[in-house]
C-alpha atoms as a PDB file:
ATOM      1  CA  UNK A   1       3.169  27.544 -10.530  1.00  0.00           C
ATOM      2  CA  UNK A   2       3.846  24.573 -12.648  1.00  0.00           C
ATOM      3  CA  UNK A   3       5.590  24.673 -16.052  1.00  0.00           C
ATOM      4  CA  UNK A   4       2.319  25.210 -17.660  1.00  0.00           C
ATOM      5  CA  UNK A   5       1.519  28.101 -15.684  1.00  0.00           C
ATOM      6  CA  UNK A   6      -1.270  26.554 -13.552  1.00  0.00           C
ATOM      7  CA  UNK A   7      -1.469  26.423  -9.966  1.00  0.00           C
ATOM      8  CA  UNK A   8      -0.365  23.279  -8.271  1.00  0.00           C
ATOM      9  CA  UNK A   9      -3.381  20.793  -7.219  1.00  0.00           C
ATOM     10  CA  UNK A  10      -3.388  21.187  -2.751  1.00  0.00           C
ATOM     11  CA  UNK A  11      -2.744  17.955  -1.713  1.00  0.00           C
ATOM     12  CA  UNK A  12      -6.395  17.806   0.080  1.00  0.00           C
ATOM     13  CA  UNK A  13      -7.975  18.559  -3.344  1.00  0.00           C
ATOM     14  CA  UNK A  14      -5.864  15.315  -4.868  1.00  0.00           C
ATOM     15  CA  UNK A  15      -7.007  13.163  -2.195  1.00  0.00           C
ATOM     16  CA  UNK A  16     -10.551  14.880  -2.531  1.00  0.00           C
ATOM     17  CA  UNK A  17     -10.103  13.541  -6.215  1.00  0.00           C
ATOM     18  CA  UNK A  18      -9.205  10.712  -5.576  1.00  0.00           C
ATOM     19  CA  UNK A  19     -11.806   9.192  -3.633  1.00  0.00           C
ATOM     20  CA  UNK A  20     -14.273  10.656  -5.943  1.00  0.00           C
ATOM     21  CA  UNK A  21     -12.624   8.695  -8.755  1.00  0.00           C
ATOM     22  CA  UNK A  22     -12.586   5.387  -6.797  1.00  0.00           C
ATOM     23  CA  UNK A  23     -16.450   6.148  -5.741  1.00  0.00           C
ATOM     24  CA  UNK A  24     -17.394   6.706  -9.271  1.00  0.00           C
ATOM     25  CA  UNK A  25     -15.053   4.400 -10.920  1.00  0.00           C
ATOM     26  CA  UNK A  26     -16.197   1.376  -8.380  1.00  0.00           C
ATOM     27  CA  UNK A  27     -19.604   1.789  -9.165  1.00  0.00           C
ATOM     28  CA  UNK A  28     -19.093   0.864 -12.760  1.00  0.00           C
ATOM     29  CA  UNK A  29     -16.703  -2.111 -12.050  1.00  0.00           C
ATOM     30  CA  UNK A  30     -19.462  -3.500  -9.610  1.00  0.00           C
ATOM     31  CA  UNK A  31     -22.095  -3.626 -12.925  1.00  0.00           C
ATOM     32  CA  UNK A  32     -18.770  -4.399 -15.389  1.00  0.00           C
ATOM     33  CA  UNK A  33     -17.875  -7.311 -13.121  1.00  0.00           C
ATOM     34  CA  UNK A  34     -21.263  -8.765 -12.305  1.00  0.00           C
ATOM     35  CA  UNK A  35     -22.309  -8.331 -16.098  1.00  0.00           C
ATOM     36  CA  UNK A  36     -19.233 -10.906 -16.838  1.00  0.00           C
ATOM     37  CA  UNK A  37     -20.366 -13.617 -13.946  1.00  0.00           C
ATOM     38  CA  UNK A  38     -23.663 -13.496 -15.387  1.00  0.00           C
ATOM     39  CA  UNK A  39     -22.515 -14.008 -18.884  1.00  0.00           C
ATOM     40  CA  UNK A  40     -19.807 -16.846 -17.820  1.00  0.00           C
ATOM     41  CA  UNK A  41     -22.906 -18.894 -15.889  1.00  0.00           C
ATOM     42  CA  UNK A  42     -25.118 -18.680 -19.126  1.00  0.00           C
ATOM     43  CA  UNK A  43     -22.353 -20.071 -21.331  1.00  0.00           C
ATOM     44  CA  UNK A  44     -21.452 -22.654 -19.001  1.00  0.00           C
ATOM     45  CA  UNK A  45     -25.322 -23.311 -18.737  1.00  0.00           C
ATOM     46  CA  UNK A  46     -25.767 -23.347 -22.526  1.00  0.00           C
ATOM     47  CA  UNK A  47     -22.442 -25.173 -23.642  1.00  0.00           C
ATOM     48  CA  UNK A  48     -21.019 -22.263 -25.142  1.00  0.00           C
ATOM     49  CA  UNK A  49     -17.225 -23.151 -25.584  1.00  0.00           C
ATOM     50  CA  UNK A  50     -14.498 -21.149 -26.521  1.00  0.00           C
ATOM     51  CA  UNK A  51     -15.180 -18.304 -24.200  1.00  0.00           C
ATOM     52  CA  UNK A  52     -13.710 -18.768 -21.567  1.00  0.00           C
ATOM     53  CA  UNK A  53     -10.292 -17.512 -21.849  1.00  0.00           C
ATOM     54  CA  UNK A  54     -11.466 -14.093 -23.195  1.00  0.00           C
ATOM     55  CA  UNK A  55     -14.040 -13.853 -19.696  1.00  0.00           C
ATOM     56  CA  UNK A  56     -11.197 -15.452 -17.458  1.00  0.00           C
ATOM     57  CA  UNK A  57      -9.063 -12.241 -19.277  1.00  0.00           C
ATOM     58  CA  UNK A  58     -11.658  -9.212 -18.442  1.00  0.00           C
ATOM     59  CA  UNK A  59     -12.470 -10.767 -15.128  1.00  0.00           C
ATOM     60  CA  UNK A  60      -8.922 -10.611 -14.268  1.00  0.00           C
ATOM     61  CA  UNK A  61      -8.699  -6.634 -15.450  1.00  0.00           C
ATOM     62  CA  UNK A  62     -11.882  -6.045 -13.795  1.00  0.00           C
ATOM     63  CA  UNK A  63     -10.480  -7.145 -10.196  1.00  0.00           C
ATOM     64  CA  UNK A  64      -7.347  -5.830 -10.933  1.00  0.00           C
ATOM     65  CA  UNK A  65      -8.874  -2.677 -11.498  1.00  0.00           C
ATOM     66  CA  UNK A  66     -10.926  -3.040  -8.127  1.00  0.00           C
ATOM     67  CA  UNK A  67      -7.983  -3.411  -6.351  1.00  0.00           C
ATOM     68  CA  UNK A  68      -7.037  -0.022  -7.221  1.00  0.00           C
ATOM     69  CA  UNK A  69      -9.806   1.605  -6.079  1.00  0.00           C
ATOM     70  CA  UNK A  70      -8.952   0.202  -2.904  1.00  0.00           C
ATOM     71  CA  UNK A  71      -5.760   1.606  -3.547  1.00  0.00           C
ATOM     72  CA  UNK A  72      -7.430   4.994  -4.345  1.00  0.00           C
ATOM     73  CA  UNK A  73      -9.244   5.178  -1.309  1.00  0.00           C
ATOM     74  CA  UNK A  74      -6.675   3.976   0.922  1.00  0.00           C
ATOM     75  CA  UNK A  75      -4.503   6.891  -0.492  1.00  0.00           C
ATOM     76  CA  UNK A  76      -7.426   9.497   0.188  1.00  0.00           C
ATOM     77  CA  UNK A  77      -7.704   8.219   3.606  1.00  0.00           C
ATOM     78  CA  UNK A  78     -11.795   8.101   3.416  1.00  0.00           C
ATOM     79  CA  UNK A  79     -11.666   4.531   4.313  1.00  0.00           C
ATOM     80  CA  UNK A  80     -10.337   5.096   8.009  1.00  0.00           C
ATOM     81  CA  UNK A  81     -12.196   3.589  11.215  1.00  0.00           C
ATOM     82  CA  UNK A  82     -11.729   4.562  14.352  1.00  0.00           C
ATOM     83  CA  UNK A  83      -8.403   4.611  16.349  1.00  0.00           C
ATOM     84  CA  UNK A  84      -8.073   1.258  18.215  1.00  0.00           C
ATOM     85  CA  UNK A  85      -5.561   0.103  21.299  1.00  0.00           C
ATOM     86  CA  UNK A  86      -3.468  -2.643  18.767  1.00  0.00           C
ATOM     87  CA  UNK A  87      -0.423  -4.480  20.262  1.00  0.00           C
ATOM     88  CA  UNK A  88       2.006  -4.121  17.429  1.00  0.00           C
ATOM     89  CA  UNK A  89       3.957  -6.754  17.734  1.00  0.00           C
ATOM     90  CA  UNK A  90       1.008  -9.268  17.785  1.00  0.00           C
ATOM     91  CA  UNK A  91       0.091  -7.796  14.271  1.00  0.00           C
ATOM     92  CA  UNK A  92       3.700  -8.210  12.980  1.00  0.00           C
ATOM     93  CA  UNK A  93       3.423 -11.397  13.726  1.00  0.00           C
ATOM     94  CA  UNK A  94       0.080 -11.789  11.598  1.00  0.00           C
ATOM     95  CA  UNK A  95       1.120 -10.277   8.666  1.00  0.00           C
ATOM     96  CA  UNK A  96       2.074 -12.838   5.475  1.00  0.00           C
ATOM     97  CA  UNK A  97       5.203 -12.589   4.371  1.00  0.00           C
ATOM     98  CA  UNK A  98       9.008 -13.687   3.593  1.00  0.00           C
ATOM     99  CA  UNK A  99      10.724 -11.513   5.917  1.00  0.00           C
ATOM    100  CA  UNK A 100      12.959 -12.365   9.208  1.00  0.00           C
ATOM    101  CA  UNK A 101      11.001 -10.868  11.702  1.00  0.00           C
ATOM    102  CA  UNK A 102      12.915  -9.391  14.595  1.00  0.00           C
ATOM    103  CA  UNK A 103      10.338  -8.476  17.176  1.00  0.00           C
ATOM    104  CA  UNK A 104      11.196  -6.836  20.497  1.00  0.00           C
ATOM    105  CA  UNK A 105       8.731  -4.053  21.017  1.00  0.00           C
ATOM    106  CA  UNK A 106       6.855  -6.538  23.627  1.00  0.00           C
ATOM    107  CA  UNK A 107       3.588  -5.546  24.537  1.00  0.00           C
ATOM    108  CA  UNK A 108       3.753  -1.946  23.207  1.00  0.00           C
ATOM    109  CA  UNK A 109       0.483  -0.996  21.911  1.00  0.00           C
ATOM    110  CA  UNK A 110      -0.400   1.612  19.340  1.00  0.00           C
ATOM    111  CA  UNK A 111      -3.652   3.470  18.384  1.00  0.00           C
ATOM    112  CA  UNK A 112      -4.647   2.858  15.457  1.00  0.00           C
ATOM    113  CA  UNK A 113      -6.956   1.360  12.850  1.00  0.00           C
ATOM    114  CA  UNK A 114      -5.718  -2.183  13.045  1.00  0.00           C
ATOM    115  CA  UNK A 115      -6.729  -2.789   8.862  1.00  0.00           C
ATOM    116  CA  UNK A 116      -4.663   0.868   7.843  1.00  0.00           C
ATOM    117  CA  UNK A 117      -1.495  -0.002   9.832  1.00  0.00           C
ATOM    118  CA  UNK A 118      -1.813  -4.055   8.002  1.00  0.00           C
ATOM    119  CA  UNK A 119      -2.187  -2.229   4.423  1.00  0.00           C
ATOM    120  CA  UNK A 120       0.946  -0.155   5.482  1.00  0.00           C
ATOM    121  CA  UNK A 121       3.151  -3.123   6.369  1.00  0.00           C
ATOM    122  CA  UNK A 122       1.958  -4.837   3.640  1.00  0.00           C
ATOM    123  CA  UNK A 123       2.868  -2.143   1.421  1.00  0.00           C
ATOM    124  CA  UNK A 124       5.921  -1.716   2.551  1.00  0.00           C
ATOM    125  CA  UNK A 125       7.266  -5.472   2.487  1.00  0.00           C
ATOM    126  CA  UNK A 126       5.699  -5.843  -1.088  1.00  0.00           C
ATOM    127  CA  UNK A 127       8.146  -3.352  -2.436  1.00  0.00           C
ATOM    128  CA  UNK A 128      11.145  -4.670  -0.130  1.00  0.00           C
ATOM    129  CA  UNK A 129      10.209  -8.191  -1.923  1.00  0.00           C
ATOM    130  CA  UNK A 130      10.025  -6.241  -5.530  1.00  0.00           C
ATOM    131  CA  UNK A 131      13.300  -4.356  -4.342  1.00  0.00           C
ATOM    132  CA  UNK A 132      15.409  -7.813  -3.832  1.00  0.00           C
ATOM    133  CA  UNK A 133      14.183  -9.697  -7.155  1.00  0.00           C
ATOM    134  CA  UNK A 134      13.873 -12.996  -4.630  1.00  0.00           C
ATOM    135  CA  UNK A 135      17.633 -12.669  -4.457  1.00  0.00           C
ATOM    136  CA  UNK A 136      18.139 -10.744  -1.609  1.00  0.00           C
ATOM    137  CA  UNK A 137      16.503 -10.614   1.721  1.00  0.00           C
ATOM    138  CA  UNK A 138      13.857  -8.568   4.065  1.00  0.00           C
ATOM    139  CA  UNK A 139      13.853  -7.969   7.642  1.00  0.00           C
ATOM    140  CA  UNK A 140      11.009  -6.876   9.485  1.00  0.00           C
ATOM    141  CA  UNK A 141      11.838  -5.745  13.034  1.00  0.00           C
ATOM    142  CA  UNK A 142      10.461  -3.138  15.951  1.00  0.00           C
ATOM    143  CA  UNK A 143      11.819  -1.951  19.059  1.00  0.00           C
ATOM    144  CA  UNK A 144      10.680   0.601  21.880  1.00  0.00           C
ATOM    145  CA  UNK A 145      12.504   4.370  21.415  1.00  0.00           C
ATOM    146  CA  UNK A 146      11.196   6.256  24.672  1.00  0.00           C
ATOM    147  CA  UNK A 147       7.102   6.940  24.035  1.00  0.00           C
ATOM    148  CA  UNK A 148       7.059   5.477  20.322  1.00  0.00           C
ATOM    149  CA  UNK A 149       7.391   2.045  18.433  1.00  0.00           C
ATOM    150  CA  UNK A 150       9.600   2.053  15.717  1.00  0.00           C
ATOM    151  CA  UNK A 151       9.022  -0.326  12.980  1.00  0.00           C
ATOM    152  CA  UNK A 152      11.787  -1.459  10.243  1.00  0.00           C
ATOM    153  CA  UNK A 153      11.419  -2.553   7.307  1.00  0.00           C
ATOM    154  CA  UNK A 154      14.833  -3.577   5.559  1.00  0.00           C
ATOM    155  CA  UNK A 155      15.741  -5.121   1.971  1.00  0.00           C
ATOM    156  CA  UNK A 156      19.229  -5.949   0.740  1.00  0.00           C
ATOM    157  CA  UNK A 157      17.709  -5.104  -2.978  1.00  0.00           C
ATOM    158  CA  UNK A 158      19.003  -2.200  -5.179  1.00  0.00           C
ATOM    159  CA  UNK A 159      18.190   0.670  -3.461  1.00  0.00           C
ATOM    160  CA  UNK A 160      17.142   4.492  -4.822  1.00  0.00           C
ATOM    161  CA  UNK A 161      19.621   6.639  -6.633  1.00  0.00           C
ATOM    162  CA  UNK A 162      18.917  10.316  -4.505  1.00  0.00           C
ATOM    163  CA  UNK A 163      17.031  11.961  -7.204  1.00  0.00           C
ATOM    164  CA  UNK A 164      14.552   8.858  -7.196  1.00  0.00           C
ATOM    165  CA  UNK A 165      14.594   9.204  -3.564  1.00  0.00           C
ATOM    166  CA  UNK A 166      13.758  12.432  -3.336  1.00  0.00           C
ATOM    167  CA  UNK A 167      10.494  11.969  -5.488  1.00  0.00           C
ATOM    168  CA  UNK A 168       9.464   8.368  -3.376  1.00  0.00           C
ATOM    169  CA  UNK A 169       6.364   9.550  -1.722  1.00  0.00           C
ATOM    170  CA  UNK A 170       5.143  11.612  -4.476  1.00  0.00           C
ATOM    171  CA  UNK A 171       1.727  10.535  -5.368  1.00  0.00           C
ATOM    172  CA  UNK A 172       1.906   8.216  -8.734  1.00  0.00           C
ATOM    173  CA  UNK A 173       5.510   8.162  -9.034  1.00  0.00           C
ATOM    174  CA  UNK A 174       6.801   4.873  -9.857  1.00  0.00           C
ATOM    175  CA  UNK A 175      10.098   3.418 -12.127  1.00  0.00           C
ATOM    176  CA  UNK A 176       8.398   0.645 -13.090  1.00  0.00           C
ATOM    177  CA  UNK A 177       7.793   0.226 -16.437  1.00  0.00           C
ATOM    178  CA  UNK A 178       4.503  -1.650 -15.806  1.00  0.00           C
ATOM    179  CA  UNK A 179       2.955   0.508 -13.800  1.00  0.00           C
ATOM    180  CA  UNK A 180      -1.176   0.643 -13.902  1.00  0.00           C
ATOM    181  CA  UNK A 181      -2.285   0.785 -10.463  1.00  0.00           C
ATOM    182  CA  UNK A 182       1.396   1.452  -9.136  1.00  0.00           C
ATOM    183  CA  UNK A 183       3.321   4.825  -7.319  1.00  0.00           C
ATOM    184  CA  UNK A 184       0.897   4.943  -4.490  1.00  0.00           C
ATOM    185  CA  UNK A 185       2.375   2.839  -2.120  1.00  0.00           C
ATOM    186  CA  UNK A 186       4.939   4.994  -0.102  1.00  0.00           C
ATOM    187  CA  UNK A 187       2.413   7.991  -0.177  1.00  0.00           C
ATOM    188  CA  UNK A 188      -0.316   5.482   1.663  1.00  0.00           C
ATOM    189  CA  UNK A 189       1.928   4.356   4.267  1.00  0.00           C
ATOM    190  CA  UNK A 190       3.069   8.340   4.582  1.00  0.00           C
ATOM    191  CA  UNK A 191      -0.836   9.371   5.361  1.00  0.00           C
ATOM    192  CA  UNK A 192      -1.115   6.397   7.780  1.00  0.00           C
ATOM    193  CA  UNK A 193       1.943   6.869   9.565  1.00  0.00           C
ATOM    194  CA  UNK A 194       0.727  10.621   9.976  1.00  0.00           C
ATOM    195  CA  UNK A 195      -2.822   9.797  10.814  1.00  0.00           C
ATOM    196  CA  UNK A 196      -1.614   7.485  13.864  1.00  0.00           C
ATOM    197  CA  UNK A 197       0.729  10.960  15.209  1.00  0.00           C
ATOM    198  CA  UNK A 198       3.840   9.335  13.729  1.00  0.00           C
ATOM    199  CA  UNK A 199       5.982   9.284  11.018  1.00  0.00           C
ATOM    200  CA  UNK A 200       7.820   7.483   7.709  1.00  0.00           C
ATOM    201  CA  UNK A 201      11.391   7.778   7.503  1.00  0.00           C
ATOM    202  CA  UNK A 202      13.473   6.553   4.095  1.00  0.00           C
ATOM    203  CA  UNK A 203      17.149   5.587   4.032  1.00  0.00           C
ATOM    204  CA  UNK A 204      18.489   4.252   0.720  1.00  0.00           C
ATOM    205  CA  UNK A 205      21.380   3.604  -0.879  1.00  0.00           C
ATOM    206  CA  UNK A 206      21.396   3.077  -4.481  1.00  0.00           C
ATOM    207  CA  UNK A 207      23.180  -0.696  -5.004  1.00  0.00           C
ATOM    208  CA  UNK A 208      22.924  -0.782  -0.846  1.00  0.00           C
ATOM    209  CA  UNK A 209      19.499  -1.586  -0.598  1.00  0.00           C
ATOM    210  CA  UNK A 210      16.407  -0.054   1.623  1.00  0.00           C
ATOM    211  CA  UNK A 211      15.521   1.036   5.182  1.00  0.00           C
ATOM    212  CA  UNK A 212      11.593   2.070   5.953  1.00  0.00           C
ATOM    213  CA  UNK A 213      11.293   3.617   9.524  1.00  0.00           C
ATOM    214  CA  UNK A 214       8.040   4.031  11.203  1.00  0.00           C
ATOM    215  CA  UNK A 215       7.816   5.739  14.445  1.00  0.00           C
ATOM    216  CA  UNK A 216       4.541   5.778  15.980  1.00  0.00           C
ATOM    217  CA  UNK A 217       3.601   7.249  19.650  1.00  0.00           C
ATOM    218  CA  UNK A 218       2.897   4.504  22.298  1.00  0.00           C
ATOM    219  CA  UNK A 219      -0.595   4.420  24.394  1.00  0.00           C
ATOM    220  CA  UNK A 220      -0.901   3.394  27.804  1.00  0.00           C
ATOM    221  CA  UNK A 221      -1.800  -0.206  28.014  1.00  0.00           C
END
């Protein structure tokens, strides 16, 4: 029982929820969105100035808001394809990013669906990169343990104090203070982590910076 006396929502209900939302809620941003191109092409057709910053504005909002829907259903886990054979390495070395890559898990291969274990690196690095300010630096390594891959993910940034720790991969829970769209990012990489048979390991320090562990089970080549 919560505080207010009401049951706890099961986890499968909130990620029921949750994909209902983004179903609903992207429906209305596909008519909101192409509502505003049609209405920037007819004042560009008709000269209409002065415009254009407020429709630059709510285009913006509208996308952001798109991107959490994504964000939504990637947390529900609705939007998963089939398991495929993906050498990990080779999509390390794909992803974007800032980070010293440390590579040694050589032709290990994972399965997986290629896009869900991308959105999970991605996710990961994004709030090493938010965790060092751009002062501080980001490794991204793997290495073969036995039958799994482990993936790193490592920041020098500020760390998590243990009671913010303890709350990391609760759905929605951010410290930001501007947060729309945020707290979802640990519990996605949680799901996908679980979904390939392996898991999500957090090590923090707070002023000592961040380690993200992924193990995932290795498939026969």
């Amino acid at each position: 029982m919560d505080m207010t006396g009401n049951s706890p929502t099961p986890r499968g209900s909130l990620e029921d929820f949750a994909a209902q939302v983004a179903h609903d809620f992207n429906n209305l941003l596909t008519g909101i969105l192409g509502n505003l191109e049609l209405l920037q092409y007819r004042a560009e057709r008709n000269n209409i100035t002065g415009l254009n910053g407020y429709l630059e504005g709510a285009t913006s909002a509208g996308n952001r808001a798109a991107a959490f829907t994504q964000r939504l259903l990637a947390f529900s886990g609705r939007d998963a394809q089939p398991g495929e054979r993906v050498a990990v390495d080779e999509l390390l070395r794909r992803v974007t990013c800032n980070a010293t890559r440390r590579l040694d898990a050589a032709d290990a291969v994972v399965l997986c669906d290629p896009a869900q274990l991308e959105l999970a690196i991605t996710e990961l690095l994004e709030n090493a990169a938010a965790a060092t300010h751009s002062r501080g630096t980001v490794t991204l390594s793997s290495a073969l343990d036995g039958q799994h891959v482990v993936i790193r993910i490592r920041d020098t940034g500020h760390g998590m104090a243990a009671a913010i720790l303890a709350r990391a991969t609760e759905p929605f829970f951010t410290t930001q203070t501007s947060s729309a769209g945020r707290g979802l990012g640990l519990s996605i990489v949680a799901r996908i982590a679980a979904q390939t048979g392996g898991t999500m390991q957090i090590d923090s320090t707070e002023g000592a910076g961040s380690t993200v562990t992924l193990r995932l089970p290795k498939t026969k080549l």
